[in-house]
PDB file of N, CA and C in Angstrom:
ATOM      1  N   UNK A   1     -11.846  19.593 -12.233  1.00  0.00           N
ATOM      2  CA  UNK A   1     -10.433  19.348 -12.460  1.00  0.00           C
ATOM      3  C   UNK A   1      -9.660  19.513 -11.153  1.00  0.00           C
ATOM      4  N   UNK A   2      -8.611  18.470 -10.946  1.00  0.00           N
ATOM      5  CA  UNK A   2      -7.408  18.953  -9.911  1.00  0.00           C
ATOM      6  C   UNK A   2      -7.046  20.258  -9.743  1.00  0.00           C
ATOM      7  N   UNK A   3      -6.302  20.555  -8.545  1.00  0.00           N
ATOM      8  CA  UNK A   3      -6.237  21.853  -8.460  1.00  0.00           C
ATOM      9  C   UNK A   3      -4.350  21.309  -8.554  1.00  0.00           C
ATOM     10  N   UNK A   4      -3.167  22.582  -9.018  1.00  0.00           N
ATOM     11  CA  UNK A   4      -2.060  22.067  -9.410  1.00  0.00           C
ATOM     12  C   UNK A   4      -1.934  22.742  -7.616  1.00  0.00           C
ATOM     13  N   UNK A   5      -1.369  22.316  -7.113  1.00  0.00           N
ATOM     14  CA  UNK A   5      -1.222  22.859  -5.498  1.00  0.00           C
ATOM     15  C   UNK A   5       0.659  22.702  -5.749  1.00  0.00           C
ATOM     16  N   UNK A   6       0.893  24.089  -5.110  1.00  0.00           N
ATOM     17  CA  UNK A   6       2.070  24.837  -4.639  1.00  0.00           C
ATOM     18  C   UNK A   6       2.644  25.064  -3.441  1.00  0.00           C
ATOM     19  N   UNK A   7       3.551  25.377  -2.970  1.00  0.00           N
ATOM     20  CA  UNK A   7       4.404  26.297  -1.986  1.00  0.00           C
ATOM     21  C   UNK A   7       3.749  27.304  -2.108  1.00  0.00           C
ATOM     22  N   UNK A   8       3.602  28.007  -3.316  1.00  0.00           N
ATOM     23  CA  UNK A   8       2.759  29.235  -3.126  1.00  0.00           C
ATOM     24  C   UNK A   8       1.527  29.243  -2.934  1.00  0.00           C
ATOM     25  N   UNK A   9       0.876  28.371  -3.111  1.00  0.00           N
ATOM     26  CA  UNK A   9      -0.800  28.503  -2.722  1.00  0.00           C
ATOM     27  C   UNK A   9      -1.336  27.749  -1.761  1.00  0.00           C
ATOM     28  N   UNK A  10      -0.286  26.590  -1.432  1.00  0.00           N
ATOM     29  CA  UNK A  10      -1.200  25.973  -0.339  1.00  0.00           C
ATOM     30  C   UNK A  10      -1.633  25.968   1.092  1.00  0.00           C
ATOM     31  N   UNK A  11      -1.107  27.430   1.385  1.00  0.00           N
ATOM     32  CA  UNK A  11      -1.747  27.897   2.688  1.00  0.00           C
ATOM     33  C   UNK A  11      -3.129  28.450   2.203  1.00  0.00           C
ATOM     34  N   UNK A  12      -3.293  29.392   1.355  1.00  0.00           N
ATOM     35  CA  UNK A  12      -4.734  29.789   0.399  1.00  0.00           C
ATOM     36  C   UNK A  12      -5.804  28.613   0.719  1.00  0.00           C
ATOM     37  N   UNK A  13      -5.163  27.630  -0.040  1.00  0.00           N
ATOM     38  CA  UNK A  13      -5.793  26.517  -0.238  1.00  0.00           C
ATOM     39  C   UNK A  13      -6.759  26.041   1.081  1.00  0.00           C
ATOM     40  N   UNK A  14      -5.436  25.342   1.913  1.00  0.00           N
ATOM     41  CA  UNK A  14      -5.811  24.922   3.364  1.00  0.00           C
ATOM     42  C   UNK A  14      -6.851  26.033   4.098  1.00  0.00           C
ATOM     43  N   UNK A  15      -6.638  27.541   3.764  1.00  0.00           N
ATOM     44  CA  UNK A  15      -7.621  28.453   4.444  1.00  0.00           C
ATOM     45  C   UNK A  15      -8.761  28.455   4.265  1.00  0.00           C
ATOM     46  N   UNK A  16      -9.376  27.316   3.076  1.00  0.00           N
ATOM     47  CA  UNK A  16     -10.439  27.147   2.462  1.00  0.00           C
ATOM     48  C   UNK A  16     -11.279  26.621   3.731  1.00  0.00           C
ATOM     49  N   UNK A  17     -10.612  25.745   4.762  1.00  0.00           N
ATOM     50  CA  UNK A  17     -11.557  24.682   5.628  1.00  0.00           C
ATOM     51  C   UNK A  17     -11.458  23.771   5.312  1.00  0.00           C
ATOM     52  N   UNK A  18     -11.652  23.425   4.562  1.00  0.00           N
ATOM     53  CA  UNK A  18     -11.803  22.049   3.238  1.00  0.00           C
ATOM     54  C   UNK A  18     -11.410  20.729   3.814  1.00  0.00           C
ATOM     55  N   UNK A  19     -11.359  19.588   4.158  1.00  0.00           N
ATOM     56  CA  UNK A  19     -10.771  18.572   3.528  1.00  0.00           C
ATOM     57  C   UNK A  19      -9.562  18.307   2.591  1.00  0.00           C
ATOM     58  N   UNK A  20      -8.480  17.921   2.339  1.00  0.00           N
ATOM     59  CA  UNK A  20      -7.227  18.484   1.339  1.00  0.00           C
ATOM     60  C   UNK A  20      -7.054  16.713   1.315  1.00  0.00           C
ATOM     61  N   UNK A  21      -6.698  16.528  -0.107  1.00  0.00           N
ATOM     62  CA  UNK A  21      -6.264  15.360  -0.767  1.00  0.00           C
ATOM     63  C   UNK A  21      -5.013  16.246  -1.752  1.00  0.00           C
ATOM     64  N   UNK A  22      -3.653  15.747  -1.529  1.00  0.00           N
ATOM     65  CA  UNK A  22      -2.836  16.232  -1.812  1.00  0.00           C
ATOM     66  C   UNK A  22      -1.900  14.680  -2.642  1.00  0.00           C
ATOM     67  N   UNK A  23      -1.792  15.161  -3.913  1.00  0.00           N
ATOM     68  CA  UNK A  23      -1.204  13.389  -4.623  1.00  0.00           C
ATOM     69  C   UNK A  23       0.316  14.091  -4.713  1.00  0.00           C
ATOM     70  N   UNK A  24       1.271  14.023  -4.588  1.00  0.00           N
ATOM     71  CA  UNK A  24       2.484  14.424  -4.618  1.00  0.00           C
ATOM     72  C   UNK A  24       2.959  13.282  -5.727  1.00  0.00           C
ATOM     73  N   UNK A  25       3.704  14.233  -6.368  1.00  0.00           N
ATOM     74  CA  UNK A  25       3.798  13.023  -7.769  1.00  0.00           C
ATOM     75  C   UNK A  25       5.077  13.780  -8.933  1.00  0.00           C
ATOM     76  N   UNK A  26       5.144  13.090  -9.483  1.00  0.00           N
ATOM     77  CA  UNK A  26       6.236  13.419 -10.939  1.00  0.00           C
ATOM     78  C   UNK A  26       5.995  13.293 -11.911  1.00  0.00           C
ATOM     79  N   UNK A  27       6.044  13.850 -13.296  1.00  0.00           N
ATOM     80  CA  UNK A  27       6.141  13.645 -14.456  1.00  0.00           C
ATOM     81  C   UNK A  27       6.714  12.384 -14.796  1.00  0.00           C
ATOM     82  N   UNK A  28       7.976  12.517 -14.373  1.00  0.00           N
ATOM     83  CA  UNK A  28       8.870  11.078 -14.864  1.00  0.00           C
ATOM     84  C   UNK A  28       8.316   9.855 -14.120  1.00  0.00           C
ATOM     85  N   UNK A  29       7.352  10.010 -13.233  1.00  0.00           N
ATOM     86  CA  UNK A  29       6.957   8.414 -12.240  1.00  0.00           C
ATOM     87  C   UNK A  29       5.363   7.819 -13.138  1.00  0.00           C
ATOM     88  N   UNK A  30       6.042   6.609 -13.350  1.00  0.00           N
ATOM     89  CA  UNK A  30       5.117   5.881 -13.837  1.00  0.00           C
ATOM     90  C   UNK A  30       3.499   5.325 -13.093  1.00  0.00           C
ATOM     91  N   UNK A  31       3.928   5.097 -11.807  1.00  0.00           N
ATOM     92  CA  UNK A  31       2.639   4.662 -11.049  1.00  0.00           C
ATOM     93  C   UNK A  31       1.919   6.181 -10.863  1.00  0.00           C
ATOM     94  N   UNK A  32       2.497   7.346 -10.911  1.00  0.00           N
ATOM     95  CA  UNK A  32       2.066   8.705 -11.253  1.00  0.00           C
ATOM     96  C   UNK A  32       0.920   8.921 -12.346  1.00  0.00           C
ATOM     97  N   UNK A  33       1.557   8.882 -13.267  1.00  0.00           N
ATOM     98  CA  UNK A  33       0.558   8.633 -14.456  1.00  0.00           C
ATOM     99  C   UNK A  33      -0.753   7.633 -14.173  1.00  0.00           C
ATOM    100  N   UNK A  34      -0.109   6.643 -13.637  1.00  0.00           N
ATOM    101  CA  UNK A  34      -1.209   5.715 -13.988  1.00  0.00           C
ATOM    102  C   UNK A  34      -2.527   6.131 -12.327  1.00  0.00           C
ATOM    103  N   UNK A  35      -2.435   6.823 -11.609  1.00  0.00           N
ATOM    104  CA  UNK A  35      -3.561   7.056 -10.871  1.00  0.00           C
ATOM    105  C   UNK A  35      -4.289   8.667 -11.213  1.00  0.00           C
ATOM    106  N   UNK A  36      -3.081   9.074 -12.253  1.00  0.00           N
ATOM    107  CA  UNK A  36      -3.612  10.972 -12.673  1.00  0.00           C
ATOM    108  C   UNK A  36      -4.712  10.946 -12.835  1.00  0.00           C
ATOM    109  N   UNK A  37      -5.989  10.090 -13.665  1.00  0.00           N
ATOM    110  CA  UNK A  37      -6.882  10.198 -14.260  1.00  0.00           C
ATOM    111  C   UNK A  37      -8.095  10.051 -12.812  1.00  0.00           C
ATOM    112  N   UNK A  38      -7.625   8.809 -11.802  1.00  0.00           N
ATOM    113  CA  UNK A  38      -8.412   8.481 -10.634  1.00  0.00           C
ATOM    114  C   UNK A  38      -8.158   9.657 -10.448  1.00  0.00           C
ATOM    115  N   UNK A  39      -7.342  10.437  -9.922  1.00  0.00           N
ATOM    116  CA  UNK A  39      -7.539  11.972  -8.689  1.00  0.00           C
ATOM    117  C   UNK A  39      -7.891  12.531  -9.662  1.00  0.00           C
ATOM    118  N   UNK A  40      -8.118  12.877 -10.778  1.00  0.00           N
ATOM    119  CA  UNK A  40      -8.842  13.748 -11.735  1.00  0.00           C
ATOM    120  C   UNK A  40     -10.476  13.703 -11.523  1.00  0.00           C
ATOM    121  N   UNK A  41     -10.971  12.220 -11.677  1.00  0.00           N
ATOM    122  CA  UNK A  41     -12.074  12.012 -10.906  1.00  0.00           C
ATOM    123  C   UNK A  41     -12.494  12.213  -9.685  1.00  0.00           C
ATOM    124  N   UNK A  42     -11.707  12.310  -8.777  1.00  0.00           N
ATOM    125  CA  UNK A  42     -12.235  12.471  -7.464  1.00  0.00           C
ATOM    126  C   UNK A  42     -12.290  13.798  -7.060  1.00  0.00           C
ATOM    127  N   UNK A  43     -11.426  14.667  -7.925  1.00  0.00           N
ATOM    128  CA  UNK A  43     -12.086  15.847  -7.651  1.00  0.00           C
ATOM    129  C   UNK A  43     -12.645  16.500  -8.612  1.00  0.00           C
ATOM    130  N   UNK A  44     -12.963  16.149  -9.393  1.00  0.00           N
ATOM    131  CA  UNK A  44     -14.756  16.544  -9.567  1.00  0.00           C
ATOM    132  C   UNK A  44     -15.870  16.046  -9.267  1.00  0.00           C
ATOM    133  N   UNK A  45     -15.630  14.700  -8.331  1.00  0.00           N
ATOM    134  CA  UNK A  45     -16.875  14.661  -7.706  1.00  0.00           C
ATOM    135  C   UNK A  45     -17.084  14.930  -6.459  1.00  0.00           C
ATOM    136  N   UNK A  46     -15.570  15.319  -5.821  1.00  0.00           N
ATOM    137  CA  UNK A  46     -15.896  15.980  -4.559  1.00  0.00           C
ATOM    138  C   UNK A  46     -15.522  17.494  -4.579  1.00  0.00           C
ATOM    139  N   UNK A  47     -16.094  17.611  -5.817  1.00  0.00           N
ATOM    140  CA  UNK A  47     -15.717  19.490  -5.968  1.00  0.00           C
ATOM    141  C   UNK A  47     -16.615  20.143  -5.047  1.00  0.00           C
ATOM    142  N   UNK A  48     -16.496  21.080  -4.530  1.00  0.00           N
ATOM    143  CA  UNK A  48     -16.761  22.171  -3.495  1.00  0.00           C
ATOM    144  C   UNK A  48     -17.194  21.419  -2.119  1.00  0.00           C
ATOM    145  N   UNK A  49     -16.367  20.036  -1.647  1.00  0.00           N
ATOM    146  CA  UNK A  49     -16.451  19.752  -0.542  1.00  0.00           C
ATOM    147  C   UNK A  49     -15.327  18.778  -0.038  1.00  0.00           C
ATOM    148  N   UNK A  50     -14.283  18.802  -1.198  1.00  0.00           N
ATOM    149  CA  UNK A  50     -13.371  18.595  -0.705  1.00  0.00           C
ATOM    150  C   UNK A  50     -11.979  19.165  -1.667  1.00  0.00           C
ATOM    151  N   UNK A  51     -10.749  19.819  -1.114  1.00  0.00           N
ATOM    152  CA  UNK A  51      -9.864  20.506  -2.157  1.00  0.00           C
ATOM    153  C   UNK A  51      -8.863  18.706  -2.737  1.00  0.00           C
ATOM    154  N   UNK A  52      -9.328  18.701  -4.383  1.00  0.00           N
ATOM    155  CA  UNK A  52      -8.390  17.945  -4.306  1.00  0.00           C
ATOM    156  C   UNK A  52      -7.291  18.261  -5.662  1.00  0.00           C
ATOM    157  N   UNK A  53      -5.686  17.868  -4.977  1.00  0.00           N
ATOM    158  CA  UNK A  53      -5.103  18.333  -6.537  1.00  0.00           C
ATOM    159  C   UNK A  53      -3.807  17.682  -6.442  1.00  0.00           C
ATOM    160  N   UNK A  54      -2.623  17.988  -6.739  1.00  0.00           N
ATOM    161  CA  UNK A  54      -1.163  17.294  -7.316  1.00  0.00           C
ATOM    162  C   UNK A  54      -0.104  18.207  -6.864  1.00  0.00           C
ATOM    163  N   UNK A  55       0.744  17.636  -6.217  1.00  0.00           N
ATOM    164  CA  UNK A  55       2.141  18.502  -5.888  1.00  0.00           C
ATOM    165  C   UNK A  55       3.322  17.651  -6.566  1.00  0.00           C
ATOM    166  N   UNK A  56       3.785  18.545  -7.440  1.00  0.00           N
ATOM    167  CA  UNK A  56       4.932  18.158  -7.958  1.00  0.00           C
ATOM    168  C   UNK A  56       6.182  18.362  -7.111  1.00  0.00           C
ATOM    169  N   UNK A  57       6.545  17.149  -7.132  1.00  0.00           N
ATOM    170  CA  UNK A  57       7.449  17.103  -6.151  1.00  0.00           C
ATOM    171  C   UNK A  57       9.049  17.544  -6.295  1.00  0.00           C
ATOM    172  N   UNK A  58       9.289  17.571  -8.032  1.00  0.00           N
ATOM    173  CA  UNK A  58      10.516  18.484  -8.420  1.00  0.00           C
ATOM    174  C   UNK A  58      10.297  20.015  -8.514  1.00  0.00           C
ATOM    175  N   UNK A  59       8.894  20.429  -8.023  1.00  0.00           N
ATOM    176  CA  UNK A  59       8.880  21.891  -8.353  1.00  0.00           C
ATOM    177  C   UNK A  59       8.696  22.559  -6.962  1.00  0.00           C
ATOM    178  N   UNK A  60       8.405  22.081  -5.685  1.00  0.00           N
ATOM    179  CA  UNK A  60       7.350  22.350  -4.673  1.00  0.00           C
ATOM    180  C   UNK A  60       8.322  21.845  -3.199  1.00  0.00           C
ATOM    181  N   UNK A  61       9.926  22.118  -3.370  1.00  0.00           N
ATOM    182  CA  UNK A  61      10.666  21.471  -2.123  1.00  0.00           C
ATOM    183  C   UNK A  61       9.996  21.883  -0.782  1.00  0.00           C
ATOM    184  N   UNK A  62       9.466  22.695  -0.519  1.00  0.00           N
ATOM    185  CA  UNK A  62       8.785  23.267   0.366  1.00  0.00           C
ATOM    186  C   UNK A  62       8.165  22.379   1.531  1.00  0.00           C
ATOM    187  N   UNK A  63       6.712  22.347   0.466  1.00  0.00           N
ATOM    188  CA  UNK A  63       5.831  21.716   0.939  1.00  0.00           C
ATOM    189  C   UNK A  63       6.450  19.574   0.782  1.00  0.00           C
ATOM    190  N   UNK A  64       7.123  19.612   0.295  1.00  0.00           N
ATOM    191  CA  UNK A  64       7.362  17.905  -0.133  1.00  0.00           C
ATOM    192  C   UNK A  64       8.771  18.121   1.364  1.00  0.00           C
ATOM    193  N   UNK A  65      10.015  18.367   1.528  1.00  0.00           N
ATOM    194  CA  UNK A  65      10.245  18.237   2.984  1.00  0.00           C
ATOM    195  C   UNK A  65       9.108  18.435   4.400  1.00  0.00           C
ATOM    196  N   UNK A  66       8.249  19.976   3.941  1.00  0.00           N
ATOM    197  CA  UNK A  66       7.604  19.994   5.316  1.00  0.00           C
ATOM    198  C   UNK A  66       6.856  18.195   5.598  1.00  0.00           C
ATOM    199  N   UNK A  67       6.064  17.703   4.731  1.00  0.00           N
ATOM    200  CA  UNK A  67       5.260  16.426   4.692  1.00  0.00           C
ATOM    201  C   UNK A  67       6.278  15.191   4.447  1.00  0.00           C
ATOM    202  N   UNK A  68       7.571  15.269   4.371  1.00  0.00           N
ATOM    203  CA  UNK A  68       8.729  14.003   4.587  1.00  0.00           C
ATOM    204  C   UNK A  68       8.092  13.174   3.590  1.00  0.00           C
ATOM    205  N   UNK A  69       7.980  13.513   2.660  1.00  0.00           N
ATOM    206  CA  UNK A  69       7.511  13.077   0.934  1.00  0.00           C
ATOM    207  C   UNK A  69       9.097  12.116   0.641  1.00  0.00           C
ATOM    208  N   UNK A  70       9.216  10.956   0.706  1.00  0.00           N
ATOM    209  CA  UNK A  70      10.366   9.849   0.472  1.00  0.00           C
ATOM    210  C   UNK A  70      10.275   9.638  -1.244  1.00  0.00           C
ATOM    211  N   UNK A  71       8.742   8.799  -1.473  1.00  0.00           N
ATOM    212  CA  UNK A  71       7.994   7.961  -2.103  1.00  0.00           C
ATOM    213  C   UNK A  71       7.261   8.618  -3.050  1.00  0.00           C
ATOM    214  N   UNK A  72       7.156   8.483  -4.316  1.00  0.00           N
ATOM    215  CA  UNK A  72       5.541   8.960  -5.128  1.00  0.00           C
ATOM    216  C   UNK A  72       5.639   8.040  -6.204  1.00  0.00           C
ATOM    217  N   UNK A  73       4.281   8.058  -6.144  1.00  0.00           N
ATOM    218  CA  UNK A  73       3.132   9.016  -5.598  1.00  0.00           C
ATOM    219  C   UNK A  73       3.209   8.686  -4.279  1.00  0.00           C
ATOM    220  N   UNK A  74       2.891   9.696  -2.831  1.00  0.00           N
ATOM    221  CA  UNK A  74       2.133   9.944  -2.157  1.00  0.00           C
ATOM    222  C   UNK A  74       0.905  10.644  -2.007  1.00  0.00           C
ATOM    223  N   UNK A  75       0.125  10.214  -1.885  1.00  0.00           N
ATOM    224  CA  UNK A  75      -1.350  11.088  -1.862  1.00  0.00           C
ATOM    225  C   UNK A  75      -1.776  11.148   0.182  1.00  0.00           C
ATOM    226  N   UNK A  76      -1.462  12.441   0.589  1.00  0.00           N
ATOM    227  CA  UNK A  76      -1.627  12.748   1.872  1.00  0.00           C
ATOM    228  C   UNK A  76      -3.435  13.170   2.103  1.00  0.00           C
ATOM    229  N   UNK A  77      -3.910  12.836   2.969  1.00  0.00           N
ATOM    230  CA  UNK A  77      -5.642  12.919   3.163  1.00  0.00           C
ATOM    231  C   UNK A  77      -5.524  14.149   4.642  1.00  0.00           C
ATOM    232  N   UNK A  78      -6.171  15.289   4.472  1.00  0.00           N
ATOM    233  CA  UNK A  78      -5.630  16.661   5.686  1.00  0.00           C
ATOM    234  C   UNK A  78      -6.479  16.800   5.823  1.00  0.00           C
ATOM    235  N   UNK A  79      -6.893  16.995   6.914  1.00  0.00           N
ATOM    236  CA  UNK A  79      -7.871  17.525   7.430  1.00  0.00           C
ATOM    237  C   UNK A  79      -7.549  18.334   9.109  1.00  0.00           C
ATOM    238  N   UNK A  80      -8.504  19.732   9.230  1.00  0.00           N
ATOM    239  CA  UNK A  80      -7.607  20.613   9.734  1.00  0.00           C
ATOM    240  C   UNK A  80      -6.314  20.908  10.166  1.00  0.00           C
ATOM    241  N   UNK A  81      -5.582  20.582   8.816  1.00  0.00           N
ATOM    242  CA  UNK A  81      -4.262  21.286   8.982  1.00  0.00           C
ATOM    243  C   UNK A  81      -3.532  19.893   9.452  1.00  0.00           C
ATOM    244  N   UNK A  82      -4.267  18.750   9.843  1.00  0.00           N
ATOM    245  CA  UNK A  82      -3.616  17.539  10.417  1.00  0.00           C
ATOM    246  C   UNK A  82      -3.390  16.289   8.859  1.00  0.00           C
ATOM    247  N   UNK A  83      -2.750  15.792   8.584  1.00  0.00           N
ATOM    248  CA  UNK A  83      -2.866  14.528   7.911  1.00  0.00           C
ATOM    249  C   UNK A  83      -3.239  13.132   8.827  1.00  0.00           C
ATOM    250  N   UNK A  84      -4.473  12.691   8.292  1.00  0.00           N
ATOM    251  CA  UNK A  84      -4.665  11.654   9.146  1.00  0.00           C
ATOM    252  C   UNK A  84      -4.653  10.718   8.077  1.00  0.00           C
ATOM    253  N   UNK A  85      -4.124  10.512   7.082  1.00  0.00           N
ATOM    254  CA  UNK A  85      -4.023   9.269   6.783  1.00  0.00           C
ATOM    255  C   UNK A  85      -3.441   9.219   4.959  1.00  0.00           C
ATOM    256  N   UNK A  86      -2.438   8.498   5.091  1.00  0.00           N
ATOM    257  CA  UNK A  86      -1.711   8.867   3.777  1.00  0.00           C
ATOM    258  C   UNK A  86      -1.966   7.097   2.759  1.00  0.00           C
ATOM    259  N   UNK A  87      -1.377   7.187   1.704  1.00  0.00           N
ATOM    260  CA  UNK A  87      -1.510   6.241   1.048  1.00  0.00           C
ATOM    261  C   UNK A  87      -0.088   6.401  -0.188  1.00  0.00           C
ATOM    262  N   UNK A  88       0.786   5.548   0.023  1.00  0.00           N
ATOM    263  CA  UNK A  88       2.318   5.240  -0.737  1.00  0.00           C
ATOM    264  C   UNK A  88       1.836   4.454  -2.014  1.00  0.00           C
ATOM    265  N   UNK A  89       2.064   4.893  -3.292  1.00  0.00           N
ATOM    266  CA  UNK A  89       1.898   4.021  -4.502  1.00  0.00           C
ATOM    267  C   UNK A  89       0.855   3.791  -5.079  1.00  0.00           C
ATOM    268  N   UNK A  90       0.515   3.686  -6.398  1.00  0.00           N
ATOM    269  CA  UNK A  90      -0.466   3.487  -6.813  1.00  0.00           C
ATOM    270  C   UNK A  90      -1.763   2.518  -6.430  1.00  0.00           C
ATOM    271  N   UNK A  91      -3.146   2.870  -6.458  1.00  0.00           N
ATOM    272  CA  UNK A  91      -4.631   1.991  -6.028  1.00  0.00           C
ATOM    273  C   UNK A  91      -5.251   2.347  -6.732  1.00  0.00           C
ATOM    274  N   UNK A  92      -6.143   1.182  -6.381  1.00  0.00           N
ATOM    275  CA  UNK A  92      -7.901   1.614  -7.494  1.00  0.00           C
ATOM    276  C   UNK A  92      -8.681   2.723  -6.438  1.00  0.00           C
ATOM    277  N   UNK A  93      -9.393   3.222  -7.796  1.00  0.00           N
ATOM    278  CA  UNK A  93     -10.114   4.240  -7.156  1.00  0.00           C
ATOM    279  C   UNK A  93     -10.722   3.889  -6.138  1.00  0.00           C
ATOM    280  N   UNK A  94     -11.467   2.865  -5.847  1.00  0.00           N
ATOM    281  CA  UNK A  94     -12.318   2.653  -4.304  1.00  0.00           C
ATOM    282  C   UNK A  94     -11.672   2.798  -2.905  1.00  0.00           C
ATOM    283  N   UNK A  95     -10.100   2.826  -3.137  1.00  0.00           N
ATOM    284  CA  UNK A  95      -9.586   2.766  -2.128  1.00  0.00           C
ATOM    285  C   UNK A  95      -9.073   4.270  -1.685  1.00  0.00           C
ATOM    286  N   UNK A  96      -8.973   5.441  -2.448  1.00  0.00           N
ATOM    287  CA  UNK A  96      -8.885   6.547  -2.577  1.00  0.00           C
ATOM    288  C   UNK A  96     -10.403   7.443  -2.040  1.00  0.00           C
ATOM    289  N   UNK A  97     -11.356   6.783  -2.815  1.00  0.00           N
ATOM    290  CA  UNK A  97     -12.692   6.736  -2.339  1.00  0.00           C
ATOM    291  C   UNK A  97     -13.037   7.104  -0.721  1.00  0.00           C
ATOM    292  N   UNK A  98     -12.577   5.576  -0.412  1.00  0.00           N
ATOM    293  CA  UNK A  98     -12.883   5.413   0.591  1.00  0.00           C
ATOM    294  C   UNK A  98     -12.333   5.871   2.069  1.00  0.00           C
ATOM    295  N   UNK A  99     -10.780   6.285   1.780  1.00  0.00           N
ATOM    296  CA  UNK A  99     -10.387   7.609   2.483  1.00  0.00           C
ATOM    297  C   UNK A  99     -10.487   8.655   2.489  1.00  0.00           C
ATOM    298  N   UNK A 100     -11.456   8.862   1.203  1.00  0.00           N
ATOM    299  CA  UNK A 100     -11.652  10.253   1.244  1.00  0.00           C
ATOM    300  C   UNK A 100     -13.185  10.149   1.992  1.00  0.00           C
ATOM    301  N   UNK A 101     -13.861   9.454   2.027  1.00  0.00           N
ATOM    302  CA  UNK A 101     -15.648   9.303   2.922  1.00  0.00           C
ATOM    303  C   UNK A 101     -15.011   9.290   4.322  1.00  0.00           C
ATOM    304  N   UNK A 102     -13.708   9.267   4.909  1.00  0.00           N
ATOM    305  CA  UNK A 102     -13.414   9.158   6.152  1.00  0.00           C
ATOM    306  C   UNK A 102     -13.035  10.351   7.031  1.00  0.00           C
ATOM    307  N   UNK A 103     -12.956  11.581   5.571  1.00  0.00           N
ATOM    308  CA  UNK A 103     -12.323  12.671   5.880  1.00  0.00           C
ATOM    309  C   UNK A 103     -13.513  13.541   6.112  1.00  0.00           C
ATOM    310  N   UNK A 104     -14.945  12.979   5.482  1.00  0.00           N
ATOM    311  CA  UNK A 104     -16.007  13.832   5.696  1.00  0.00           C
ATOM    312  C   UNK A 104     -16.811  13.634   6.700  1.00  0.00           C
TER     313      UNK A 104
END
């Protein structure tokens, strides 16, 4: 399962080492919903080698100014502490996929 990622936990998180797939998203956003189930999948199949989970973006001002979050879904791809490569709006899973094989 996703991990629900916070202001409060996501330094924890990041201290992991990990790889970080971060979907920044809303309840009320429709293209939201419709990729929940893809990042649901992707992290359980990249469980314990890559952190992946959901920042709500009405709960989490924090972390959604520090990352200049405009748009959601955004799903940000981190790796040490850097984002190298983000993705605006809903995709099929292969394309989520396939930024995430770039992060490993």
């Amino acid at each position: 399962m996703e991990k629900i990622i916070t202001d409060a936990n996501f330094a924890e998180l990041e201290a992991t080492g990990l790889p970080m797939v971060v979907d920044f998203s809303a309840t009320w956003c429709g293209p939201c919903k419709k990729i929940a189930p893809i990042i649901e999948e992707l992290a359980q199949e990249y469980d314990g080698r890559v952190v992946v989970g959901k920042c709500d973006v009405d709960d989490n001002d924090a972390l959604t100014s520090k990352y200049g979050i405009r748009n959601v879904p955004t799903v940000l791809f981190i790796k040490n502490g850097e984002v190298v490569d983000k993705h605006v709006g809903a995709a099929p899973k292969s394309e989520f996929d396939k930024k995430i094989q770039a992060l490993l």
